[in-house]
N, C-alpha and C. Protein backbone atom coordinates (compact mmCIF):
# COMPACT_ATOMS: atom_id res chain seq x y z
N UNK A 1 26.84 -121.13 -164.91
CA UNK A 1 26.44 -122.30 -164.13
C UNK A 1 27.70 -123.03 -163.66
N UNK A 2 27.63 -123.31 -162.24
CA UNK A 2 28.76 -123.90 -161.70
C UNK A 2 29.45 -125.35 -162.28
N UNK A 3 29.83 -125.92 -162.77
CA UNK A 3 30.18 -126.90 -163.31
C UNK A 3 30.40 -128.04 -161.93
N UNK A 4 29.79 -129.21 -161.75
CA UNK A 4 30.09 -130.18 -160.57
C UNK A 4 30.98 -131.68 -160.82
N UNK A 5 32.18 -131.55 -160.55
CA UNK A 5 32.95 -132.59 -160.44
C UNK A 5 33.03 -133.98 -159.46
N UNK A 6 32.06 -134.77 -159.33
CA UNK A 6 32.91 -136.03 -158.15
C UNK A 6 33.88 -136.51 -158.39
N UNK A 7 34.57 -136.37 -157.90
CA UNK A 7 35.95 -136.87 -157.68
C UNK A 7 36.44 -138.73 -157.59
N UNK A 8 37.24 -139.37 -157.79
CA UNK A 8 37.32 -140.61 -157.62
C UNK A 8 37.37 -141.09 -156.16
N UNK A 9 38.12 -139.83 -155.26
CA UNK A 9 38.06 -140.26 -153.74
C UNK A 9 36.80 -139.93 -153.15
N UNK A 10 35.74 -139.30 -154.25
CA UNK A 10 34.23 -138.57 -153.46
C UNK A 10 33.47 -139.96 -153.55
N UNK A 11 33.75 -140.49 -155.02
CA UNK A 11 33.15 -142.36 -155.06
C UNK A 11 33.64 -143.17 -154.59
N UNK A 12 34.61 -142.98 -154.17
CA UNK A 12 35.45 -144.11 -152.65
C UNK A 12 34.50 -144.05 -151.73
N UNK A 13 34.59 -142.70 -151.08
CA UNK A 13 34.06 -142.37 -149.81
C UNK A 13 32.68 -142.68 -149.77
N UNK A 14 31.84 -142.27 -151.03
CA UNK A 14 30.77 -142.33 -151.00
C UNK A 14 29.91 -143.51 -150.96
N UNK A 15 30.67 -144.87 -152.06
CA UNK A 15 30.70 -145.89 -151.64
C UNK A 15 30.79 -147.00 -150.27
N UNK A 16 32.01 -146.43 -149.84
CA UNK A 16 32.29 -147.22 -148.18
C UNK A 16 31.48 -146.75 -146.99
N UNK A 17 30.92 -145.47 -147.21
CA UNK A 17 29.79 -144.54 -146.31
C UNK A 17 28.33 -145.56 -146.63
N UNK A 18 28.18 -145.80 -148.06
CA UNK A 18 26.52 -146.33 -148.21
C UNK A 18 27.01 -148.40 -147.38
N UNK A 19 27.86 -148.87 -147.87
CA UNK A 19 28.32 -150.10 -147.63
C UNK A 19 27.88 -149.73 -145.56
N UNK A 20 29.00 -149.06 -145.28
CA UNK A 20 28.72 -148.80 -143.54
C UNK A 20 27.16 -148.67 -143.03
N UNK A 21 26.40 -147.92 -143.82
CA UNK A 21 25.06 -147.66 -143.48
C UNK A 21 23.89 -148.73 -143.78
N UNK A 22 24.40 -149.50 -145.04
CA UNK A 22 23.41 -150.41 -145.15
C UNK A 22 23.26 -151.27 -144.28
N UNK A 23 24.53 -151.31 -143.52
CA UNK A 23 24.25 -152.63 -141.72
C UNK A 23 23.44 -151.34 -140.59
N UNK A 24 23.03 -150.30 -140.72
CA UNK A 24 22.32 -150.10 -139.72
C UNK A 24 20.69 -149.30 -140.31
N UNK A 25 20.72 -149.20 -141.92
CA UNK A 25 19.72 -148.85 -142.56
C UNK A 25 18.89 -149.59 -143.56
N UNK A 26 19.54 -151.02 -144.09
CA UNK A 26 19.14 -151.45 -145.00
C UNK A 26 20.22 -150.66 -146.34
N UNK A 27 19.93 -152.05 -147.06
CA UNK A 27 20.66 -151.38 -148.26
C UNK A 27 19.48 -150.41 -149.44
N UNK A 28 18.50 -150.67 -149.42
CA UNK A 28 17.25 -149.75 -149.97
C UNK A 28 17.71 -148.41 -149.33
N UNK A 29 17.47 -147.82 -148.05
CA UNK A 29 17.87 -146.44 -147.55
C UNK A 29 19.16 -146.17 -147.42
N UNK A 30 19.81 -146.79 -147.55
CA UNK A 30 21.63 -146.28 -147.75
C UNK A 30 21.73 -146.64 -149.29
N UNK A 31 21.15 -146.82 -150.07
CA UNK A 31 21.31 -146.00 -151.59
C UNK A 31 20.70 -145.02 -151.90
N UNK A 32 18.99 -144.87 -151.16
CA UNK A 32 18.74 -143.80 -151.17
C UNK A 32 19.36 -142.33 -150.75
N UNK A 33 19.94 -142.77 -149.73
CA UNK A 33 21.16 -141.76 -148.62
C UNK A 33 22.38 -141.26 -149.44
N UNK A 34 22.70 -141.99 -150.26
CA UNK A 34 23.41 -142.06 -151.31
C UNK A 34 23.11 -140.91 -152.27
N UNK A 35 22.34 -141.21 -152.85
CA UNK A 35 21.22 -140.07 -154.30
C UNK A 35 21.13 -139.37 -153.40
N UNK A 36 20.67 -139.03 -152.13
CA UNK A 36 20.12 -137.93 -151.74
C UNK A 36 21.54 -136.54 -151.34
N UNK A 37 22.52 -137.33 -150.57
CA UNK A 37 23.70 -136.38 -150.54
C UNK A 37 24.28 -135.84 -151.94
N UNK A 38 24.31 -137.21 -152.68
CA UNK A 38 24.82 -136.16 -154.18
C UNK A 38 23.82 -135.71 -155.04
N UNK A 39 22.63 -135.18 -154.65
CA UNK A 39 21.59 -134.63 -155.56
C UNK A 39 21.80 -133.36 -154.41
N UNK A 40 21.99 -133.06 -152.90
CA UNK A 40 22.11 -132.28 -152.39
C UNK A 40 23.46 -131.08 -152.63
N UNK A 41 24.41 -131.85 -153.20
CA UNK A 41 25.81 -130.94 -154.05
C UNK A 41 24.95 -130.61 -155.26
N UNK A 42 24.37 -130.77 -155.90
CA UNK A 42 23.83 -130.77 -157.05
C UNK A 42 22.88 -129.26 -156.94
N UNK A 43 22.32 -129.70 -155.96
CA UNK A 43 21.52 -127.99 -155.82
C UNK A 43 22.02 -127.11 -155.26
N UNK A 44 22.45 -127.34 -154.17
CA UNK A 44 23.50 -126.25 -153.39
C UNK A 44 24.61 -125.58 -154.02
N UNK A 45 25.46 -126.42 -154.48
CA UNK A 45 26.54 -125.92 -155.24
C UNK A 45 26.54 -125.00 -156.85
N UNK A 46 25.46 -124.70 -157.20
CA UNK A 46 24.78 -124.51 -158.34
C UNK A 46 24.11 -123.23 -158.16
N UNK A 47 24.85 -122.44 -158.05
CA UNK A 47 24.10 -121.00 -157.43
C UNK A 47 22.59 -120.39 -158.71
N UNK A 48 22.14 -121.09 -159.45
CA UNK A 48 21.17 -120.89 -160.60
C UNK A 48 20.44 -121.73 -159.61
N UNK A 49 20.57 -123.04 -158.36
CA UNK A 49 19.78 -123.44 -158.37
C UNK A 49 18.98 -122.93 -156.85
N UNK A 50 19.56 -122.97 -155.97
CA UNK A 50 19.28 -122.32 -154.77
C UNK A 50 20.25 -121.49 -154.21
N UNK A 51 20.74 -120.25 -154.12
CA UNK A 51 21.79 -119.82 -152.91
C UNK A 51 22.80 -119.33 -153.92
N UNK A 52 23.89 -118.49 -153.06
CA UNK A 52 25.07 -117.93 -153.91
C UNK A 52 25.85 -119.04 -154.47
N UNK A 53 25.55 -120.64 -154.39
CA UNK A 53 26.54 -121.60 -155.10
C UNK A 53 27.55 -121.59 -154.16
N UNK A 54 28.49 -122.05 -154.56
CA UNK A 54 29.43 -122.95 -154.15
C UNK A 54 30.40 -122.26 -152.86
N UNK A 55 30.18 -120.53 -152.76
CA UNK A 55 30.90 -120.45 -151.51
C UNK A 55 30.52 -119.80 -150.44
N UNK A 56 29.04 -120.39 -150.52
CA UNK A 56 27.98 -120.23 -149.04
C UNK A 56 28.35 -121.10 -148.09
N UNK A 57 29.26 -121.97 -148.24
CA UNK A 57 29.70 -123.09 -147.59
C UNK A 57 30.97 -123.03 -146.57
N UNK A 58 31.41 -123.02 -145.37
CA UNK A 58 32.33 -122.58 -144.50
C UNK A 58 33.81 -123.14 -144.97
N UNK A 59 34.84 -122.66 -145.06
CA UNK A 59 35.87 -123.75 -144.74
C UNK A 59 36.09 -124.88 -143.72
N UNK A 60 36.34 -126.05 -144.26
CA UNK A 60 36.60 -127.28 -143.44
C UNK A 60 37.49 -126.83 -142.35
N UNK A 61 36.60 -126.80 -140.89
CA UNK A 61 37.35 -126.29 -139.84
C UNK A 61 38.82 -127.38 -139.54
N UNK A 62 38.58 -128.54 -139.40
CA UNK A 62 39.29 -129.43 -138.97
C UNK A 62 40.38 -129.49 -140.26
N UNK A 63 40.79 -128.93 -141.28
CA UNK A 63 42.04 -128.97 -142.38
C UNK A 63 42.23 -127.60 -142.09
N UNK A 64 41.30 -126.90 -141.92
CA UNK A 64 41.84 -125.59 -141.71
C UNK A 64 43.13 -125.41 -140.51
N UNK A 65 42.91 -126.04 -140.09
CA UNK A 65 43.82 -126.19 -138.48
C UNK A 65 45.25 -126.95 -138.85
N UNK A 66 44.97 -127.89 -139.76
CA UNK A 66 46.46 -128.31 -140.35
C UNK A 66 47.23 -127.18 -141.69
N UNK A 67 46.30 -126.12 -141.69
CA UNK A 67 46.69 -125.11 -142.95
C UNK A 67 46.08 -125.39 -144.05
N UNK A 68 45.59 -126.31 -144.14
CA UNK A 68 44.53 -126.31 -145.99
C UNK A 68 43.66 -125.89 -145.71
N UNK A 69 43.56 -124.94 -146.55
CA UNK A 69 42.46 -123.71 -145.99
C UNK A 69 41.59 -123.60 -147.68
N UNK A 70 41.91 -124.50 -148.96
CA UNK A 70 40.77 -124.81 -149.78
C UNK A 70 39.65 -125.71 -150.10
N UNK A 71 39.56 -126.36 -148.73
CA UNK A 71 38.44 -127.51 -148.33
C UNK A 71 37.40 -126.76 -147.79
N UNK A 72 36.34 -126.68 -148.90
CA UNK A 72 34.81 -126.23 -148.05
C UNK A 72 34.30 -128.01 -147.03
N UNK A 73 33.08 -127.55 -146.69
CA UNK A 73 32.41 -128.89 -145.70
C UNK A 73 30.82 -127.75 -145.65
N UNK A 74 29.93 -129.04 -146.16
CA UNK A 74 28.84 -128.77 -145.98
C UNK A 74 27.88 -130.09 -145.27
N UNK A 75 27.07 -129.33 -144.45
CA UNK A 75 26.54 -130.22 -143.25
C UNK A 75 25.04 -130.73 -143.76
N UNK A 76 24.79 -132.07 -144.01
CA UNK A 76 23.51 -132.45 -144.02
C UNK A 76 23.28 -133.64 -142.94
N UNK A 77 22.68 -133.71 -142.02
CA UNK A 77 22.45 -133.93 -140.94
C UNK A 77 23.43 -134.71 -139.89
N UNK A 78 23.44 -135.72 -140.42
CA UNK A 78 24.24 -136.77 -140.00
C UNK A 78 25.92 -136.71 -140.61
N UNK A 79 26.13 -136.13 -141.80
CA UNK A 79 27.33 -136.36 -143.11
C UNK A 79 27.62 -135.14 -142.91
N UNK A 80 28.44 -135.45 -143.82
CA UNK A 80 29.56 -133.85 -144.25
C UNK A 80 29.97 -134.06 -145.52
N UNK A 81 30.33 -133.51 -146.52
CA UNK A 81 30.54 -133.47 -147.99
C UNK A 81 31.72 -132.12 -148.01
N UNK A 82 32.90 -133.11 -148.43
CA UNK A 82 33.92 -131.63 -148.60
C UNK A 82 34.37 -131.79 -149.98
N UNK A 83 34.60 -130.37 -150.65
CA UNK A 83 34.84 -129.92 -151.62
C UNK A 83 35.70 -129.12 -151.82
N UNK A 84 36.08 -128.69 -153.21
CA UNK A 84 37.01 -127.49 -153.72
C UNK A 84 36.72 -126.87 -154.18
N UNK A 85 36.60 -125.50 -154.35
CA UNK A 85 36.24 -124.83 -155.45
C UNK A 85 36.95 -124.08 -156.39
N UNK A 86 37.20 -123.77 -157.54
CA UNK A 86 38.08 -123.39 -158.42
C UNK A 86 36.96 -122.26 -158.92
N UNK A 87 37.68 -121.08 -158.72
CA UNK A 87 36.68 -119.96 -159.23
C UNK A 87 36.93 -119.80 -160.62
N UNK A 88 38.49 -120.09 -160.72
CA UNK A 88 38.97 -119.58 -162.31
C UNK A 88 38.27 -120.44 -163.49
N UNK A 89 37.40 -121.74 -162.60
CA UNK A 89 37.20 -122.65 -163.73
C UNK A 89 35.24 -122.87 -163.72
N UNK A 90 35.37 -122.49 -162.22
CA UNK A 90 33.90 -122.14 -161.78
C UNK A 90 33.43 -123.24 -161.91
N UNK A 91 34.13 -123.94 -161.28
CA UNK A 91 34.26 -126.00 -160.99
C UNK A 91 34.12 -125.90 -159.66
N UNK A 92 32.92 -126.87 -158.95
CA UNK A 92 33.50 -127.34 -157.77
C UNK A 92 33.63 -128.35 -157.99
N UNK A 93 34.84 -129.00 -157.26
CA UNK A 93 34.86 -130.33 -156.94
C UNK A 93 34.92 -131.00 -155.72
N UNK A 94 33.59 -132.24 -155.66
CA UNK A 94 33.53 -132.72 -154.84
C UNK A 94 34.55 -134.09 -154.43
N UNK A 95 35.15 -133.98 -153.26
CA UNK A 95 36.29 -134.71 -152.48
C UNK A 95 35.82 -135.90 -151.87
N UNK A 96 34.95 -135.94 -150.84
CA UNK A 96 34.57 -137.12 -150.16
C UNK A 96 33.31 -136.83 -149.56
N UNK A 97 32.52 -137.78 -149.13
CA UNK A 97 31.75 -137.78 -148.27
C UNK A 97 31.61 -139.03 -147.10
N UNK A 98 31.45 -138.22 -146.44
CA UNK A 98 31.97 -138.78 -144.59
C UNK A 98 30.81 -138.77 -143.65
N UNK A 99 30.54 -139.57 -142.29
CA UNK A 99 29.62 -139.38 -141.28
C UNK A 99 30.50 -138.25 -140.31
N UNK A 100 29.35 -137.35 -140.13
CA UNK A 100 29.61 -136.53 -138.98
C UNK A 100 30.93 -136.98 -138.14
N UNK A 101 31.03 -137.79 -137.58
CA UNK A 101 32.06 -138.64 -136.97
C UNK A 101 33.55 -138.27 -137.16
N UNK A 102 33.65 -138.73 -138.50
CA UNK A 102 34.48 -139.43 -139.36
C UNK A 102 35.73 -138.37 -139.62
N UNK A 103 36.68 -138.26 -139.11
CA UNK A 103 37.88 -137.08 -139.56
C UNK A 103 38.31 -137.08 -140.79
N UNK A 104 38.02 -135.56 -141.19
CA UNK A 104 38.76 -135.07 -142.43
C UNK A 104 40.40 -135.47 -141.97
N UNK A 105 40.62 -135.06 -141.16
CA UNK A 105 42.14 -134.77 -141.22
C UNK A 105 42.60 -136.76 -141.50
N UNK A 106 41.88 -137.18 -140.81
CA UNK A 106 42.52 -138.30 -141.21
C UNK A 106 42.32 -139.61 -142.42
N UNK A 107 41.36 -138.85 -142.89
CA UNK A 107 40.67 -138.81 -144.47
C UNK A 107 42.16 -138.33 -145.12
N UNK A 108 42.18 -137.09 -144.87
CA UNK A 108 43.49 -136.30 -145.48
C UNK A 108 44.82 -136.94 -145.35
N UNK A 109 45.07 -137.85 -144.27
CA UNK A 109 46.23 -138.69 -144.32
C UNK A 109 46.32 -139.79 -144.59
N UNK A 110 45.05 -140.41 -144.96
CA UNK A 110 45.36 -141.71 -145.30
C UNK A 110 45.62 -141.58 -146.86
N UNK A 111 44.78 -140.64 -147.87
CA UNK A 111 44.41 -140.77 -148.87
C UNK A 111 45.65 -139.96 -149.83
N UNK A 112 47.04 -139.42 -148.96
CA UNK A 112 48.01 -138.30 -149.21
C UNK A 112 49.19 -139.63 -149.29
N UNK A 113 49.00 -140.68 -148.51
CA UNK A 113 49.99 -141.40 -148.05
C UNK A 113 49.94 -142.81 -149.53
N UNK A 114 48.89 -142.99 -149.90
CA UNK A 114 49.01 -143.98 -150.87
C UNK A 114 49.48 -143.35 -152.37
N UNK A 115 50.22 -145.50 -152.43
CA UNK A 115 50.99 -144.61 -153.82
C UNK A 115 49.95 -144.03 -154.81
């Protein structure tokens, strides 16, 4: 069984994503939005629970292009949820979650640049 990590920058992100949404959803459906993306790593990533687990998932096109080529990105409608996966530990870990919108790459530079 895949072991699932959130990360401290996945509860940053995940946080400032539900905060952004509750001005155009209510704060009731942007917590729900909330549970629902990380109950969605929860099954997906979990190959016991639906699917081969954790690397049915594409590489993050947009890091791929700067050369980090160990960022998966998985698409639920509106969001994106990027991750790592560690086979040797058979850990994924989840990184951030973002609106469709929202650049990895510059996710990737802001969060590289602090002390």
């Amino acid at each position: 069984m895949t072991q699932l990590v959130v990360t401290r920058l996945a509860h940053q992100t995940l946080l400032m994503l539900t905060r952004y949404m509750t001005e155009f959803l209510g704060a009731e459906q942007a917590l729900s939005l909330a549970e629902q993306l990380l109950g969605y790593c929860k099954e997906r990533l979990d190959p016991g629970q639906m699917g081969p687990g954790p690397l049915q998932f594409p590489l993050c096109y947009e890091l791929e292009r700067l050369g980090v080529t160990d960022y998966r990105q998985i698409t639920v409608d509106k969001y994106k949820i990027l991750y790592r996966y560690d086979a040797d530990k058979d850990t994924a870990f989840v990184m951030a979650f973002l609106r469709q919108k929202q650049s990895a790459q510059q996710l990737l530079i802001a969060y590289s640049l602090l002390p």
